[in-house]
C-alpha atoms as a PDB file:
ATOM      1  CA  UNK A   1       9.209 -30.553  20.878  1.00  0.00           C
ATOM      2  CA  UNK A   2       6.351 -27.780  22.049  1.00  0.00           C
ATOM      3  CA  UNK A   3       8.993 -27.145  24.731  1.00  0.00           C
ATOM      4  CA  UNK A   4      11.670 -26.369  23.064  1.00  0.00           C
ATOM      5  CA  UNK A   5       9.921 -24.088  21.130  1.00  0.00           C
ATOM      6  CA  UNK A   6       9.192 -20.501  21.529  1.00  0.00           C
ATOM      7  CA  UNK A   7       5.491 -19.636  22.099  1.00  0.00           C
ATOM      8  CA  UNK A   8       5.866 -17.319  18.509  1.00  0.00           C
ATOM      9  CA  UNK A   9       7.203 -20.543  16.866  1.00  0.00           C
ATOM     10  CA  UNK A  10       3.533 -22.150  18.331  1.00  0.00           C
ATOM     11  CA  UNK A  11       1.764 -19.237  17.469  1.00  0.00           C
ATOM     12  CA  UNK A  12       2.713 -19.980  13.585  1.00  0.00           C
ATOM     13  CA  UNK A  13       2.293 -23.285  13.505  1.00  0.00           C
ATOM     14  CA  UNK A  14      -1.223 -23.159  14.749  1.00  0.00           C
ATOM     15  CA  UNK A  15      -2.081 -21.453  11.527  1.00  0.00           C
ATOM     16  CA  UNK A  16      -0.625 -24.105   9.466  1.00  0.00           C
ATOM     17  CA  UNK A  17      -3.852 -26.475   9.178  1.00  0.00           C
ATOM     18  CA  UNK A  18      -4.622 -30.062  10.354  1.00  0.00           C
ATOM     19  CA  UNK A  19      -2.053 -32.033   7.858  1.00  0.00           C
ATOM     20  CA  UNK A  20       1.506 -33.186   9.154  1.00  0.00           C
ATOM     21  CA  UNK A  21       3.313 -32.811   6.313  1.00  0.00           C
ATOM     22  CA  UNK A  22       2.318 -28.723   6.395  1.00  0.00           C
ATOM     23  CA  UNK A  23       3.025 -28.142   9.557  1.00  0.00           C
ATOM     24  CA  UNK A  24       6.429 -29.603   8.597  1.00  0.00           C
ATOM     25  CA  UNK A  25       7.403 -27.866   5.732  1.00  0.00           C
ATOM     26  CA  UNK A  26       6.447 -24.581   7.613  1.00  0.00           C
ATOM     27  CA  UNK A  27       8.639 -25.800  10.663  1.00  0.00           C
ATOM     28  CA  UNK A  28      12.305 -26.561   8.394  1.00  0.00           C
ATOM     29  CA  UNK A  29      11.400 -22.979   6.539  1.00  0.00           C
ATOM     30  CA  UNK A  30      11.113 -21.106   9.746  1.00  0.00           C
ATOM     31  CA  UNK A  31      13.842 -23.339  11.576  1.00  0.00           C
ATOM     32  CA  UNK A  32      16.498 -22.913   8.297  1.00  0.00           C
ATOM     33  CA  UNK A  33      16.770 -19.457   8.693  1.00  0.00           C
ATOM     34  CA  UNK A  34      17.208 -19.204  12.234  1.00  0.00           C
ATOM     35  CA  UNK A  35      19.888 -22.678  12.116  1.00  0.00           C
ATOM     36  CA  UNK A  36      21.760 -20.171   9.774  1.00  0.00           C
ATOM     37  CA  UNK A  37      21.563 -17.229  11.685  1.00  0.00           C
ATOM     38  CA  UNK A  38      22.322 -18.915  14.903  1.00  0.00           C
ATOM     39  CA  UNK A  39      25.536 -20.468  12.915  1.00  0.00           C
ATOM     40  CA  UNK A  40      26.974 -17.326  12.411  1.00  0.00           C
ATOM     41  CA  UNK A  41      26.143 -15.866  15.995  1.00  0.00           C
ATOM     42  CA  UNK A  42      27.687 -18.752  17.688  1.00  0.00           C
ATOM     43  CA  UNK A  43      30.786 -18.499  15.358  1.00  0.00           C
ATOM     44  CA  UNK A  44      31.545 -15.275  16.523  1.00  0.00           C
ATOM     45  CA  UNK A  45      30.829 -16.125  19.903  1.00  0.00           C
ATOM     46  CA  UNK A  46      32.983 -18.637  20.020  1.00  0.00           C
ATOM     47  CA  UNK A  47      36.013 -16.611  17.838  1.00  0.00           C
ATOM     48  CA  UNK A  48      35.513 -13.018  19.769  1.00  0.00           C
ATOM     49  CA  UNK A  49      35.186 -15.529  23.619  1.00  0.00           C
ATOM     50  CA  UNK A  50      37.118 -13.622  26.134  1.00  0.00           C
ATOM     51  CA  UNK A  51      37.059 -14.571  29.632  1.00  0.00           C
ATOM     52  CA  UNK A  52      34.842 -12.308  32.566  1.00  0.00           C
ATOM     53  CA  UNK A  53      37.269 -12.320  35.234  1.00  0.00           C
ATOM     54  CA  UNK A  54      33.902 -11.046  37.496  1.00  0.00           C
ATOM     55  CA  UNK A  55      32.065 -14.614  36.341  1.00  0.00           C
ATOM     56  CA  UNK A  56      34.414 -16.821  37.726  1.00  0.00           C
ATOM     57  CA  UNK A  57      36.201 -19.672  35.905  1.00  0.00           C
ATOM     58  CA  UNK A  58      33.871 -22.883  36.311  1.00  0.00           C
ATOM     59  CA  UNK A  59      31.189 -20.333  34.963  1.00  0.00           C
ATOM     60  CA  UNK A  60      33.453 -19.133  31.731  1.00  0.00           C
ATOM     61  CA  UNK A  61      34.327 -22.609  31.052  1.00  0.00           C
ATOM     62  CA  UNK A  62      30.754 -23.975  31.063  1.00  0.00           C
ATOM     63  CA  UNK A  63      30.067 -20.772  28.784  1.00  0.00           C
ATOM     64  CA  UNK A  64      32.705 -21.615  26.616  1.00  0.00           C
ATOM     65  CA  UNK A  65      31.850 -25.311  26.322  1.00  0.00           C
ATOM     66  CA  UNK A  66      27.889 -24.521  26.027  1.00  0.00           C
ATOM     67  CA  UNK A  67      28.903 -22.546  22.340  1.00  0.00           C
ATOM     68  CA  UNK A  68      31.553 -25.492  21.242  1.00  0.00           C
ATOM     69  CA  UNK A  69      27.819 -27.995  21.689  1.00  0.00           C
ATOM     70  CA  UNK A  70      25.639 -25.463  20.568  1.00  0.00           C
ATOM     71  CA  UNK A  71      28.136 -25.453  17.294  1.00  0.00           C
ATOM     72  CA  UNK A  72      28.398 -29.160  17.342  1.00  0.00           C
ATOM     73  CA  UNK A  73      24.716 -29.735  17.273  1.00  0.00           C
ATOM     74  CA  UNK A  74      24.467 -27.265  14.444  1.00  0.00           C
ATOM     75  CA  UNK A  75      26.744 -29.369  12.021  1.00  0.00           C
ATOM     76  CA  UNK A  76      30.047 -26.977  12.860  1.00  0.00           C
ATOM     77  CA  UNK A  77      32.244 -28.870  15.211  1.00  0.00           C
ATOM     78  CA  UNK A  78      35.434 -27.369  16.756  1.00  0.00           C
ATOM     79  CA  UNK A  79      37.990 -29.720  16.880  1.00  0.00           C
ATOM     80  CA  UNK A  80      40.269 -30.095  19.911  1.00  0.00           C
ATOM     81  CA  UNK A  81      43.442 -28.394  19.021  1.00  0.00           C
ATOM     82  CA  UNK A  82      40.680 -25.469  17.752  1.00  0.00           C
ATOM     83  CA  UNK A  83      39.174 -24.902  20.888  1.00  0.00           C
ATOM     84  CA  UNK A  84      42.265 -25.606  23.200  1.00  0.00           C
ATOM     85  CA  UNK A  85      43.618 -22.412  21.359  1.00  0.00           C
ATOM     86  CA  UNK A  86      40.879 -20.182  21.208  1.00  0.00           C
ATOM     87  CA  UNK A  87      40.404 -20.876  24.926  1.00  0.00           C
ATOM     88  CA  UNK A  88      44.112 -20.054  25.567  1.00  0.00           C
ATOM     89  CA  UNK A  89      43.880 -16.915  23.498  1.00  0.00           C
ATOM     90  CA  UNK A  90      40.688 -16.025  25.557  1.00  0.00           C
ATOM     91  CA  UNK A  91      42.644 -15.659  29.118  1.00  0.00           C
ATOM     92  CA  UNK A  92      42.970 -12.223  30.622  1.00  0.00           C
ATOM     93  CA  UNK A  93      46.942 -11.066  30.786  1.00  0.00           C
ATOM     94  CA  UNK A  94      47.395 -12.363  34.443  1.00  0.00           C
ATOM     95  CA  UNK A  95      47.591 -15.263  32.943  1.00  0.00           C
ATOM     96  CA  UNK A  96      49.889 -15.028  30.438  1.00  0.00           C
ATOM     97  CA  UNK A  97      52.822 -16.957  32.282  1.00  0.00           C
ATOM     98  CA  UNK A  98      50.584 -19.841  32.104  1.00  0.00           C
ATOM     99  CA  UNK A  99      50.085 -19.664  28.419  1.00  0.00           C
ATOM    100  CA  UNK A 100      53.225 -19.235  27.596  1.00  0.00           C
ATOM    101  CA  UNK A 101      53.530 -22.804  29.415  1.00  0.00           C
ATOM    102  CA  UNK A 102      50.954 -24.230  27.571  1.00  0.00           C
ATOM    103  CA  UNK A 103      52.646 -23.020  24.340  1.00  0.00           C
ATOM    104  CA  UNK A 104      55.780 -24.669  24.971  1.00  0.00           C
ATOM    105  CA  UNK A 105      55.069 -28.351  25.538  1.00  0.00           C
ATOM    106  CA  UNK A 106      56.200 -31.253  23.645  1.00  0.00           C
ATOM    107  CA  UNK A 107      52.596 -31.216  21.806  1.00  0.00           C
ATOM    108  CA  UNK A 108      49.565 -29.523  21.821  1.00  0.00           C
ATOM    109  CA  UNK A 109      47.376 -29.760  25.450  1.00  0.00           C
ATOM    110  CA  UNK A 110      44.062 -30.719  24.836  1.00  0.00           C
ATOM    111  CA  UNK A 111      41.131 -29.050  25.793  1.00  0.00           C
ATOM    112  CA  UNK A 112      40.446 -31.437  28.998  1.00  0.00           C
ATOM    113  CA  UNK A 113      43.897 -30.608  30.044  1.00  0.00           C
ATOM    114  CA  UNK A 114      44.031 -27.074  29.843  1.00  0.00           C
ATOM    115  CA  UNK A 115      40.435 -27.060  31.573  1.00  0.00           C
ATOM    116  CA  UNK A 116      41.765 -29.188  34.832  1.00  0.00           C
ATOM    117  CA  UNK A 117      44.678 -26.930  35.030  1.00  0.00           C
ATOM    118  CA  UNK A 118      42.940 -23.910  34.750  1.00  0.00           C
ATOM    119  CA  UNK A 119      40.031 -24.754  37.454  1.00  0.00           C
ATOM    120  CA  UNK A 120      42.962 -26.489  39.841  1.00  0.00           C
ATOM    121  CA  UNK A 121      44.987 -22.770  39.492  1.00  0.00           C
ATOM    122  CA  UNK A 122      41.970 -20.962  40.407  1.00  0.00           C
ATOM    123  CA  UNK A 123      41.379 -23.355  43.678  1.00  0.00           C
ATOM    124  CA  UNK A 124      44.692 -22.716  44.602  1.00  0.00           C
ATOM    125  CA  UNK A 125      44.337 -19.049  44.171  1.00  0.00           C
ATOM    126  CA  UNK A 126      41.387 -19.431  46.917  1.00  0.00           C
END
């Protein structure tokens, strides 16, 4: 847990006295606000995404997928068909033949499938 923490987070805690159960309730009051806070920056994060064309696309990808966990663990998942779209809508306009494609299937891709299509394009693009 001490690593996870930030040496501030330490700092405060310290001050908190001997007993468990203080050091506790001090912890969830410090760690509620910034669960909330960090709620709504990952929300936009993951609603505003947009791909960095200078990053590379394993790298986006692994950005993108670090916010959908980060949101997970914080009691907002994004479903599939949620993140399949935003991901879609992220893509810069070179690549707008290949939404299009995406668009018009039978049913919706999922997330896996866009992701193995998008890395294998890239490869091929050398």
């Amino acid at each position: 847990m001490v690593k996870s923490m930030g040496t501030e987070y330490i700092d405060y805690t310290m001050r908190c006295g001997d007993h468990a159960r203080t050091l506790w309730a001090e912890l969830e009051a410090v760690f509620r606000s910034t669960r909330i806070e960090n709620k709504f920056r990952l929300l936009d994060s993951f609603h505003s995404f947009e791909m960095d064309l200078e990053l590379g696309m394993r790298e986006n990808l692994k950005q993108f997928n670090r916010i959908r966990m980060e949101l997970d663990l914080l009691g907002e998942a994004v479903n599939d068909t949620q993140a399949t779209y935003r991901l879609l809508k992220s893509l810069p306009s070179d690549y707008e033949t290949f939404v299009e494609f995406q668009r018009n299937q039978k049913e919706i891709p999922t997330l896996t499938e866009v992701t193995e299509k998008l890395l294998a394009k890239e490869q091929s693009r050398g």
